[in-house]
Protein backbone atom coordinates (compact mmCIF):
# COMPACT_ATOMS: atom_id res chain seq x y z
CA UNK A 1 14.62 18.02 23.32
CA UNK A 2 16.70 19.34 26.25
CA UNK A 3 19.73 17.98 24.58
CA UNK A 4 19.08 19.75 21.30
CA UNK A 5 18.43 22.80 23.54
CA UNK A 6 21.47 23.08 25.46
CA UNK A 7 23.25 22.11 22.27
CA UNK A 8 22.21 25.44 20.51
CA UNK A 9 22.93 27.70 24.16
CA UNK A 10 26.43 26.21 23.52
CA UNK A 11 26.88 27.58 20.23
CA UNK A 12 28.86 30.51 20.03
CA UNK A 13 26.51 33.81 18.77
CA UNK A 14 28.06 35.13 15.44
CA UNK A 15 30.14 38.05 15.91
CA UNK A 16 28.65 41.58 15.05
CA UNK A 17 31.08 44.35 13.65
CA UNK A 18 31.24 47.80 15.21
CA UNK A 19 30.37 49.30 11.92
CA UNK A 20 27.32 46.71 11.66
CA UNK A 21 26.52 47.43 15.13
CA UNK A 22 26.13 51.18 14.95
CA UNK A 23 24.18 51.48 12.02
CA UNK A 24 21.30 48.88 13.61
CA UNK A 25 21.59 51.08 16.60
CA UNK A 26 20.94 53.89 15.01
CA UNK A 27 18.22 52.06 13.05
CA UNK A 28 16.26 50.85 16.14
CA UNK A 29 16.54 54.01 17.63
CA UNK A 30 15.41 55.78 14.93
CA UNK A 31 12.33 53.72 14.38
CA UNK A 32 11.78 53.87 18.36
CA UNK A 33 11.44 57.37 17.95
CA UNK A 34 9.22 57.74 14.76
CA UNK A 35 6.98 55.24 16.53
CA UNK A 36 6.65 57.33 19.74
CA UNK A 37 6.00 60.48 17.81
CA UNK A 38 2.85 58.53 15.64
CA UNK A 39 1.44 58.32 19.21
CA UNK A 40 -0.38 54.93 18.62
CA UNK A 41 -1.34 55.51 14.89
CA UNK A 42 -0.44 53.14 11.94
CA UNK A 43 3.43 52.98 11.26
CA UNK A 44 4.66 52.01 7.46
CA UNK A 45 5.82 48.19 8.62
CA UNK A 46 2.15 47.95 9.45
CA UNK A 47 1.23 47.92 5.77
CA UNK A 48 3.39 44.56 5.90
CA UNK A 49 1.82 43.70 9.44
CA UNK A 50 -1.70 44.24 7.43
CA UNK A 51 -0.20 41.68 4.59
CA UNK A 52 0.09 38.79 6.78
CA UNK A 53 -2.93 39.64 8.97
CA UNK A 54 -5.66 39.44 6.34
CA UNK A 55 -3.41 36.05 5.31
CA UNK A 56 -3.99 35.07 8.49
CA UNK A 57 -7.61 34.43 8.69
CA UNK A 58 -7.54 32.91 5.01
CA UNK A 59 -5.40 30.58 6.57
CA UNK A 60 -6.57 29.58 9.80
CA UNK A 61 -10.30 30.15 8.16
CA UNK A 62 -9.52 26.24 6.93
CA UNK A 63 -10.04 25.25 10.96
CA UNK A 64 -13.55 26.76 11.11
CA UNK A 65 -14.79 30.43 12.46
CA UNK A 66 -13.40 31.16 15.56
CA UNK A 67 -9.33 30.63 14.69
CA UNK A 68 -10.53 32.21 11.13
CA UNK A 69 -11.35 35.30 13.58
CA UNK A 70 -8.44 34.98 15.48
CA UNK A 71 -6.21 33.52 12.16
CA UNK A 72 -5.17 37.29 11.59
CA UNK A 73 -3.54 38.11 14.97
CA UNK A 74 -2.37 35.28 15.35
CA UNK A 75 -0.16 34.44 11.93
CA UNK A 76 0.79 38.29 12.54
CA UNK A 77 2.72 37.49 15.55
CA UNK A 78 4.00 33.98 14.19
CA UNK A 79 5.60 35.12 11.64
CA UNK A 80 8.25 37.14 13.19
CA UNK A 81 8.19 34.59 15.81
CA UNK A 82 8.95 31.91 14.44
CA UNK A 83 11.24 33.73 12.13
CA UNK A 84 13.08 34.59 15.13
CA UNK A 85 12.79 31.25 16.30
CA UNK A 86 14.69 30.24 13.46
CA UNK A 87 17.52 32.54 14.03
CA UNK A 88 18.16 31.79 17.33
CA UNK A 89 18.67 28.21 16.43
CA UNK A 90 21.28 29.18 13.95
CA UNK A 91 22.64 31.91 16.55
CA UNK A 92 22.70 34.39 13.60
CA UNK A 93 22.61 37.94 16.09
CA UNK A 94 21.85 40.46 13.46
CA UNK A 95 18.14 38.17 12.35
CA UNK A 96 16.93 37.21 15.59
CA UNK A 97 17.36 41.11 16.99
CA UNK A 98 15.53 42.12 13.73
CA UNK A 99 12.54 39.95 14.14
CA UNK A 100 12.00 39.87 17.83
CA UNK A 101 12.02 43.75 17.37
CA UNK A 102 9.32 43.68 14.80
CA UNK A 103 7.71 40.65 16.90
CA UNK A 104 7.33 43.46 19.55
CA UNK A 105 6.22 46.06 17.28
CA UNK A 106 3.23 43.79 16.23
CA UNK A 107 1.84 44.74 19.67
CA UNK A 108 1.45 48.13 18.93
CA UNK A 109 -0.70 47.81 15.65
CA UNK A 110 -2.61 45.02 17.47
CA UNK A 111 -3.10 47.20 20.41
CA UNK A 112 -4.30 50.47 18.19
CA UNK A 113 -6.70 47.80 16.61
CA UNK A 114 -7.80 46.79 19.86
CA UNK A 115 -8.64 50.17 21.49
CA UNK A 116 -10.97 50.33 18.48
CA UNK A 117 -13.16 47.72 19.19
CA UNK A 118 -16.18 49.54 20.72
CA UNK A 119 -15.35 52.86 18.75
CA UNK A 120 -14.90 51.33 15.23
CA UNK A 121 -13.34 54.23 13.50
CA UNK A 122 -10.95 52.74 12.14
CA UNK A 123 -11.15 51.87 8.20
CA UNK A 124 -11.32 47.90 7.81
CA UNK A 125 -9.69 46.03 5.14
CA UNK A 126 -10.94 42.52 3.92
CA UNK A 127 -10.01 40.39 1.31
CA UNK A 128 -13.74 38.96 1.27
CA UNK A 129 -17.01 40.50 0.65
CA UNK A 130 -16.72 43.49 1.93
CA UNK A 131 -20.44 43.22 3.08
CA UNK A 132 -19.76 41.25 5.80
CA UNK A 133 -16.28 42.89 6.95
CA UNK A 134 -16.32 42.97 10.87
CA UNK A 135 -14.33 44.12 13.98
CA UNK A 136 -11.96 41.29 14.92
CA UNK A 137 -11.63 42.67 18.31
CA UNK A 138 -15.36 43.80 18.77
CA UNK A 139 -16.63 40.52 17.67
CA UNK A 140 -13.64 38.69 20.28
CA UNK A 141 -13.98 41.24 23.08
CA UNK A 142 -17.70 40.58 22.89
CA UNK A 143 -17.71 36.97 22.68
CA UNK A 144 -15.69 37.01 25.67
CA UNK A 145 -17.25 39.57 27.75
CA UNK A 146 -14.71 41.95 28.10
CA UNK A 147 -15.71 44.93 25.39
CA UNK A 148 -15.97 47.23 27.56
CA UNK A 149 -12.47 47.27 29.03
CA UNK A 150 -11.16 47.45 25.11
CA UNK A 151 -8.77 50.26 26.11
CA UNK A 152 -7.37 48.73 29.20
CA UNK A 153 -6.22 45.72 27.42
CA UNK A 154 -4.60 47.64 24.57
CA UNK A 155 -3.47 50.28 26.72
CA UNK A 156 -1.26 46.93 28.60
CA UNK A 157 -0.54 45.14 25.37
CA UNK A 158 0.99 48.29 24.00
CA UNK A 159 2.96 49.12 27.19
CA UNK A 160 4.64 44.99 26.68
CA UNK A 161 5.25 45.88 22.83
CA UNK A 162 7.41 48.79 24.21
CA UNK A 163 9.17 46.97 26.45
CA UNK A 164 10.00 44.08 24.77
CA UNK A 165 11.16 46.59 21.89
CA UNK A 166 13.24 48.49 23.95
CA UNK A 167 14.93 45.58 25.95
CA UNK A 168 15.89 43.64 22.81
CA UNK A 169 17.63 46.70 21.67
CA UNK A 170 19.48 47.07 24.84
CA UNK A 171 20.40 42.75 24.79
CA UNK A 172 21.83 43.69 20.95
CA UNK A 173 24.51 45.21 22.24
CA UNK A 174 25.67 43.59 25.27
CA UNK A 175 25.32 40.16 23.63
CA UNK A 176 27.79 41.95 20.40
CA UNK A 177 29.82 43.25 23.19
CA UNK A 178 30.82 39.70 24.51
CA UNK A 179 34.02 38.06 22.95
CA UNK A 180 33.39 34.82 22.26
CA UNK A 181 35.96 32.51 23.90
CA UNK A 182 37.65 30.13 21.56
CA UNK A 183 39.35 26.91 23.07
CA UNK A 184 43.08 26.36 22.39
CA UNK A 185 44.13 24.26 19.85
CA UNK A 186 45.63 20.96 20.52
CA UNK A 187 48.91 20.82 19.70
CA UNK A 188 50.30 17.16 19.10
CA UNK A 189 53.72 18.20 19.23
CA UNK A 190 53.16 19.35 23.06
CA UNK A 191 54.59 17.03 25.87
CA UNK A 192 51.74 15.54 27.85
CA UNK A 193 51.16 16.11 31.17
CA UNK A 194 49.79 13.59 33.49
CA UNK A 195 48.59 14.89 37.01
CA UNK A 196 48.92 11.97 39.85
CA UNK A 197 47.80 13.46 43.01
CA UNK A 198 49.71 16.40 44.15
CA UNK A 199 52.42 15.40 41.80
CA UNK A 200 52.79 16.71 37.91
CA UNK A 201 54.85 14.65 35.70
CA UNK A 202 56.10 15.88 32.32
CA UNK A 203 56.61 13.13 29.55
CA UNK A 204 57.57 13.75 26.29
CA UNK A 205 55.01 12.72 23.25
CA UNK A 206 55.60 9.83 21.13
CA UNK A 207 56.35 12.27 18.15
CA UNK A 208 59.52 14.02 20.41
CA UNK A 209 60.71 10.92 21.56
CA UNK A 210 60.63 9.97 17.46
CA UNK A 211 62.45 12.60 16.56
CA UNK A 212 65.38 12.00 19.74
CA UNK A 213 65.87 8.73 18.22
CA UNK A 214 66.15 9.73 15.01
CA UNK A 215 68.97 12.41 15.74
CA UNK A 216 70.54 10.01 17.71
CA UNK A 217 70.40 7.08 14.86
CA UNK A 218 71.53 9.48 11.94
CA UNK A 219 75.09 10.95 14.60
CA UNK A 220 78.24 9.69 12.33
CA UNK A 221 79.86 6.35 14.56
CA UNK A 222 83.71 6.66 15.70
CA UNK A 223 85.84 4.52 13.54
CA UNK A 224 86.70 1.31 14.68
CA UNK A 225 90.46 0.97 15.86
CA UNK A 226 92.01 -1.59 14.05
């Protein structure tokens, strides 16, 4: 497992164009600042987030109750995750930036759904009966004893969404920035070098000394004196 691991940190990151570069820049930025100025309220990628949350519990509702309660959350984060994940291992820049970005912005629509817990204004969505739709964070909060400090915990899960948003966009593009070094070529045709001690001596390769012997083979011979 280590081995695989240090096997992918070896692998060069694929490059990143300026032009490329810019316009995600100017994308993250962009949705950085529509997302500050909804001031915690639902963003249009949460319509997707939504998607895969209600999937979520359909899923993990297979397992029993409790991960069919927690099913939504969690399958929200995974995906993006795990899709990250994925494009780390293949060291493709552009992917893993994009979902480790929207990885982090699945905080902030967990955290808005959070500070709702005791309050419940929020509309709820199901894909169920909608007679017994409930809170998923009123019914966890309660069931572990901490409803009352429902704002406190979103209030810190948003504040990590933010940061891990804002620091992946700052890694983008330092890591772009970084050349990637390229090893030189071996050249058979090279004479090889053989270090002994504090002396360096220079042979020629088997392929020179080849083609020395034969120039010197094909040189027209003197005439013999008769």
């Amino acid at each position: 497992m280590l081995e695989r691991l240090q096997t992918i940190l070896d692998e060069p990151w694929e490059p990143v164009s300026r032009p490329a570069l810019v316009a995600w820049l100017v994308f993250y930025s962009g949705f950085l600042l529509y997302a500050f100025s909804a001031h915690g309220g639902f963003l249009f990628i949460d319509n997707a987030n939504l998607v895969v949350h209600e999937g979520g519990h359909n899923l993990f509702g297979w397992f029993g109750p409790t991960l069919c309660l927690w099913g939504g959350t969690l399958l929200q984060w995974l995906v993006p995750l795990l899709l990250a994940v994925y494009f780390f291992t293949e060291r493709q820049t552009n992917g893993f930036v994009f979902c480790l970005f929207f990885f982090f912005e699945n905080w902030l629509y967990t955290a808005t759904y959070m500070a709702d817990a005791r309050v419940q204004a929020l509309p709820l969505v199901t894909t169920g009966d909608p007679d017994f739709v409930e809170h998923d964070f009123f019914a966890i909060f309660s069931s572990l004893g901490v409803l009352n400090y429902d704002t406190k915990i979103a209030a810190v899960v948003r504040a990590l969404g933010w940061c891990g948003m804002i620091v992946i966009v700052i890694w983008f593009p330092a890591r772009a920035g970084k050349k990637t070094e390229k090893l030189p070529t071996p050249d058979p045709l090279r004479e090889l070098i053989v270090s002994r001690g504090s002396q360096i001596v220079i042979r020629p390769s088997i392929k020179s000394i080849d083609h020395q012997a034969t120039k010197i083979s094909s040189r027209p011979t003197a005439p013999n004196p008769r």
